[in-house]
Protein backbone atom coordinates (compact mmCIF):
# COMPACT_ATOMS: atom_id res chain seq x y z
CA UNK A 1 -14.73 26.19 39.96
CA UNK A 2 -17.14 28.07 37.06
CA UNK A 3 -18.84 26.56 34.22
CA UNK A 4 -15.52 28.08 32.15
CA UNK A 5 -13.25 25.83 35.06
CA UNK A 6 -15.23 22.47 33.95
CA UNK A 7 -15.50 22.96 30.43
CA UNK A 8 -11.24 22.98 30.62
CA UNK A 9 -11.52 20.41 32.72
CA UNK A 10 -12.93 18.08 30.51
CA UNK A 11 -10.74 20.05 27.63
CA UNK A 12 -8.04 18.71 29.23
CA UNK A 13 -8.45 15.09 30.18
CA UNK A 14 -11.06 14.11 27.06
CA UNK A 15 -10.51 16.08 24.45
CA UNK A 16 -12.36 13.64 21.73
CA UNK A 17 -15.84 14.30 23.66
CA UNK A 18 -14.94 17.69 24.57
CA UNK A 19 -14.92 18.36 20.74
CA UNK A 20 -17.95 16.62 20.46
CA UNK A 21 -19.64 18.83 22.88
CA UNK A 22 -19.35 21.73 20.87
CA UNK A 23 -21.63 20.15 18.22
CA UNK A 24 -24.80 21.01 21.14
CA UNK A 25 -25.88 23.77 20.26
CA UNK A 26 -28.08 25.44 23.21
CA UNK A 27 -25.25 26.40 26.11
CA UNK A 28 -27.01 25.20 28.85
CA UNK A 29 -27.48 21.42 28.04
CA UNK A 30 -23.76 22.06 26.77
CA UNK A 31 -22.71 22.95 30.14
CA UNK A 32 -24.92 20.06 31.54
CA UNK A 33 -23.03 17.33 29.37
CA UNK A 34 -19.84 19.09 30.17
CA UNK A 35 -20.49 18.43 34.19
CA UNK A 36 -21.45 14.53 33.09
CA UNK A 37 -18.00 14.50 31.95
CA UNK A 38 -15.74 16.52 34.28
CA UNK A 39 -17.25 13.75 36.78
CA UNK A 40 -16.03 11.27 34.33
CA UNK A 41 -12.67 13.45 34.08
CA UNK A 42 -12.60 13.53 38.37
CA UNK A 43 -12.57 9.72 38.69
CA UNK A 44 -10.11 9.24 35.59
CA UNK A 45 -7.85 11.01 37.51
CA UNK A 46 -7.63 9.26 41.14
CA UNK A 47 -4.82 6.98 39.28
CA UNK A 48 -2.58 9.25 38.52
CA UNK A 49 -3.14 11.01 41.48
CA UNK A 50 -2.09 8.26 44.14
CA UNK A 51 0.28 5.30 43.48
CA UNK A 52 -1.33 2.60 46.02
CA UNK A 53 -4.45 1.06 44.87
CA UNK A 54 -6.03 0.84 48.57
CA UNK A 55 -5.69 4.75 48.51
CA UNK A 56 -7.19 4.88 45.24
CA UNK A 57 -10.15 2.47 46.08
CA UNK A 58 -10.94 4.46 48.77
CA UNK A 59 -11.54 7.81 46.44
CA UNK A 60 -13.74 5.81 44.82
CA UNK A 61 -15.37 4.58 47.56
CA UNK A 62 -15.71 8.44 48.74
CA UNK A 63 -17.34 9.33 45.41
CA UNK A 64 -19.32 6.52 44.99
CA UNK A 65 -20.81 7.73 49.01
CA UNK A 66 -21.20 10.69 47.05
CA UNK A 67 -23.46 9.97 44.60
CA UNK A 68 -26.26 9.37 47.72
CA UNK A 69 -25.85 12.89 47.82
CA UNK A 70 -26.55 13.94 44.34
CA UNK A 71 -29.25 11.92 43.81
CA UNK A 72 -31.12 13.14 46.51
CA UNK A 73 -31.00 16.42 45.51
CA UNK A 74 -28.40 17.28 48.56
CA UNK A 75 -24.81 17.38 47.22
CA UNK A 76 -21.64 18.14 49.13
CA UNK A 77 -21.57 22.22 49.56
CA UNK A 78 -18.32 23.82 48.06
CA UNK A 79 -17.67 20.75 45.29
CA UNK A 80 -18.31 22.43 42.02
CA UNK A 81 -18.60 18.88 40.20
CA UNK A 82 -20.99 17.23 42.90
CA UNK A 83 -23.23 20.49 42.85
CA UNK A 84 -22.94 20.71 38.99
CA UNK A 85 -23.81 16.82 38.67
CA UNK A 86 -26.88 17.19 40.88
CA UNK A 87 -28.23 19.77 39.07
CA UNK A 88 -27.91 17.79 35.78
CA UNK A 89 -29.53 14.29 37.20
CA UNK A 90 -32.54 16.49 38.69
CA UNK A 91 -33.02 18.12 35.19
CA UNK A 92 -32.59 14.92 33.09
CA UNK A 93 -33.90 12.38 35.24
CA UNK A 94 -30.49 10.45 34.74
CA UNK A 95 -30.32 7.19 36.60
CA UNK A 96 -27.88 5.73 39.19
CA UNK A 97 -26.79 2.62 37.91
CA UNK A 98 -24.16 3.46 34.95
CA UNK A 99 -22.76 6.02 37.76
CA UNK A 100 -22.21 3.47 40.13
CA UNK A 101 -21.10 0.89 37.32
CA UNK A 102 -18.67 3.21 36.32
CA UNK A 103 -17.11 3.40 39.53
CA UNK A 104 -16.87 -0.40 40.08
CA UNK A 105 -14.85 -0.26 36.79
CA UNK A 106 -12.63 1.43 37.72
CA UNK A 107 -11.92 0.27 41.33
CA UNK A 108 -11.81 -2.79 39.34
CA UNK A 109 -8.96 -1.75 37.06
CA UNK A 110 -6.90 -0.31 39.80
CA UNK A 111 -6.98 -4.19 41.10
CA UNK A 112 -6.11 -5.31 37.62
CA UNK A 113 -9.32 -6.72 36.61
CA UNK A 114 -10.85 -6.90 33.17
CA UNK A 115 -11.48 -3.88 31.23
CA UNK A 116 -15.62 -3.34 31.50
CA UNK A 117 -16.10 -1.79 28.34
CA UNK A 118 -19.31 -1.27 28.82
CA UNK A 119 -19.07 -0.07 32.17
CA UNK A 120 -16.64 2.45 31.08
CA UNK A 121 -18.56 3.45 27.63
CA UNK A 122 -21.54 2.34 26.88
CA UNK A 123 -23.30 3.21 30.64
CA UNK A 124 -21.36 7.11 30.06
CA UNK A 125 -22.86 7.62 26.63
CA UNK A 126 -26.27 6.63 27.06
CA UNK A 127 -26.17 8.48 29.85
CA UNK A 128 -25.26 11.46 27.43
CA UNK A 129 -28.00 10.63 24.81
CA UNK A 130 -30.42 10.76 27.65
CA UNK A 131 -29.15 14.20 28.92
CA UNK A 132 -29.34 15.28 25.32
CA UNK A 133 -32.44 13.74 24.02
CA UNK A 134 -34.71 12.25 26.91
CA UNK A 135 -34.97 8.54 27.64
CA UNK A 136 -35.94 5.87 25.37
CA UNK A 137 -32.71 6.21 22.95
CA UNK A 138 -30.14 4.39 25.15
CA UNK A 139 -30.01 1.01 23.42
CA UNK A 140 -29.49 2.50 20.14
CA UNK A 141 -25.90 3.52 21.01
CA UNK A 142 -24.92 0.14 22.66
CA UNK A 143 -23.14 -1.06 19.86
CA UNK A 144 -21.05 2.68 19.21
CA UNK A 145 -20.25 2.60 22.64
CA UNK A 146 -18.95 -0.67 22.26
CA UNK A 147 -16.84 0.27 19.66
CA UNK A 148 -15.99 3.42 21.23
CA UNK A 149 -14.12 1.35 24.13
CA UNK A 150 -12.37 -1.02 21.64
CA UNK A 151 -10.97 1.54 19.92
CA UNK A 152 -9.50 3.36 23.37
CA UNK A 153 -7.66 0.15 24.72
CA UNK A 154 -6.05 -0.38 21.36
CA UNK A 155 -8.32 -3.09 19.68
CA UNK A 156 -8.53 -0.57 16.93
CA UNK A 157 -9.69 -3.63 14.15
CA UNK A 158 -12.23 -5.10 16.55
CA UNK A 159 -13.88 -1.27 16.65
CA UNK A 160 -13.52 -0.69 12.57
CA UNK A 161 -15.39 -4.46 12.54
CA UNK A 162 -18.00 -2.66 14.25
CA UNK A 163 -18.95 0.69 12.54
CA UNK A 164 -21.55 -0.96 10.13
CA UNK A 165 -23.34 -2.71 13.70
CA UNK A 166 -23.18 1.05 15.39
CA UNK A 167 -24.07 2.98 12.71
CA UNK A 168 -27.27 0.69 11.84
CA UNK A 169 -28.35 1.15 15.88
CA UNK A 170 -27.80 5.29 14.94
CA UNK A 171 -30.62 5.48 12.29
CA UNK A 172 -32.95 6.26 14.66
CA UNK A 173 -31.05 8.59 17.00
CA UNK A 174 -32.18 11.93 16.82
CA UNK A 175 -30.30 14.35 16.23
CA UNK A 176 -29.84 16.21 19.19
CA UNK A 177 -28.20 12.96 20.91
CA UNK A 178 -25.97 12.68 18.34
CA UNK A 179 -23.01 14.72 20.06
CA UNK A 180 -23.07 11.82 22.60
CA UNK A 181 -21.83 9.34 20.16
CA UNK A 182 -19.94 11.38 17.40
CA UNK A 183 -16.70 11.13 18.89
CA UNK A 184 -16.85 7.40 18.62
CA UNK A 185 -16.17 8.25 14.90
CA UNK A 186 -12.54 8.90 16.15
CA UNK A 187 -10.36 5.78 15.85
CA UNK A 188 -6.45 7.39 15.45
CA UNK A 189 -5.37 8.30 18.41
CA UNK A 190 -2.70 9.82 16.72
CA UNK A 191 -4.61 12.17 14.96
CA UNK A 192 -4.39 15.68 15.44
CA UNK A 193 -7.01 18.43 17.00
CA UNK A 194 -7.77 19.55 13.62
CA UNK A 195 -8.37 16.21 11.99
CA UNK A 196 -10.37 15.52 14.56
CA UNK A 197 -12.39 18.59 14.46
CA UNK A 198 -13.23 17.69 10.72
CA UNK A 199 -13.99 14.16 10.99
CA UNK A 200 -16.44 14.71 13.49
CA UNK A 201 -18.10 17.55 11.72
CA UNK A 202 -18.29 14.99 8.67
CA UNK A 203 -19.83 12.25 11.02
CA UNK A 204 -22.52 15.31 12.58
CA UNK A 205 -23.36 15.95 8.81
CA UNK A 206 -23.71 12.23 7.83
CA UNK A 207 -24.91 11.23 11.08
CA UNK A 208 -23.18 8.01 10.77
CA UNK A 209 -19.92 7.30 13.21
């Protein structure tokens, strides 16, 4: 799988942060944040992939192994997203723990646990803002990660309530982290690829979500 295969990929299974990508302009952090995702995209999919959640626990279990791998510089030869990934945590200096909170999530939803909003967003985009902008920035997009996730399980109110809170932790983001966050701006889920493609070039302008 090329750097072309991920970036559909993650066209395909998150297109808000997909067109958020596009907003980095040098191409070879782009393709870094692009491999943060498609690993994102990999364990999105295990769900749909197998119906009983033992089967799916143990995927996740399998990635989660993994990630020993990857952070050690020594991922699994032939896995385009595990050899992309390490590559990206050895150039960033990302951390473990939102990886392996992530995939607690979600062997937690498969057993019909709470939703761990911040396990699913808030870990994954400051993850992004340090891949984009260095550490030191993460707690500034707590709160639009927040809102991020209440907007994707349907608490679209809650995540409107929250805009002024997210936006006020954005003032000092800089700029280049920004594309981590802008798709937060997108609350419709109904809305087309070419609304969507304008509001977030309003909220890249503005630099408010």
């Amino acid at each position: 799988m090329a750097e072309a295969d991920l970036d559909a990929q993650v066209r395909a299974a998150d297109l808000d942060r997909w067109l958020s990508s596009r907003f980095v302009a040098d191409a070879g952090v782009r393709a870094d944040l692009i491999a943060l995702y498609a690993f994102e995209a990999e364990l999105m999919a295990i769900p749909t992939r197998v119906t009983q959640p033992m089967l799916a626990e143990m995927r996740y279990v399998w990635w989660s192994e993994q990630l020993d791998g990857v952070f050690a510089g020594m991922p699994r030869k032939g896995h385009p997203v595990l050899e992309a990934l390490t590559g990206v945590v050895a150039r960033h200096g990302l951390e473990r723990a939102p990886f392996d909170a992530l995939i607690e999530a979600h062997i937690g939803r498969i057993h019909s646990e709470p939703h761990d909003l911040d396990a699913f967003y808030v870990g994954p985009m400051q993850s992004a803002v340090r891949l984009l902008a260095g550490p030191g920035h993460e707690d500034r997009v707590v709160a639009a990660g927040r809102m991020r996730g209440l907007a994707q399980v349907g608490r679209f109110e809650e995540a409107r309530a929250m805009r002024a809170e997210a936006n006020r932790g954005l003032k000092g983001l800089p700029t280049a982290a920004f594309p981590a966050v802008a798709h937060a701006a997108l609350l419709n889920p109904a809305q087309g690829e070419g609304g969507k493609r304008l509001r977030l070039i309003r909220a890249v302008l503005t630099g408010r979500i």
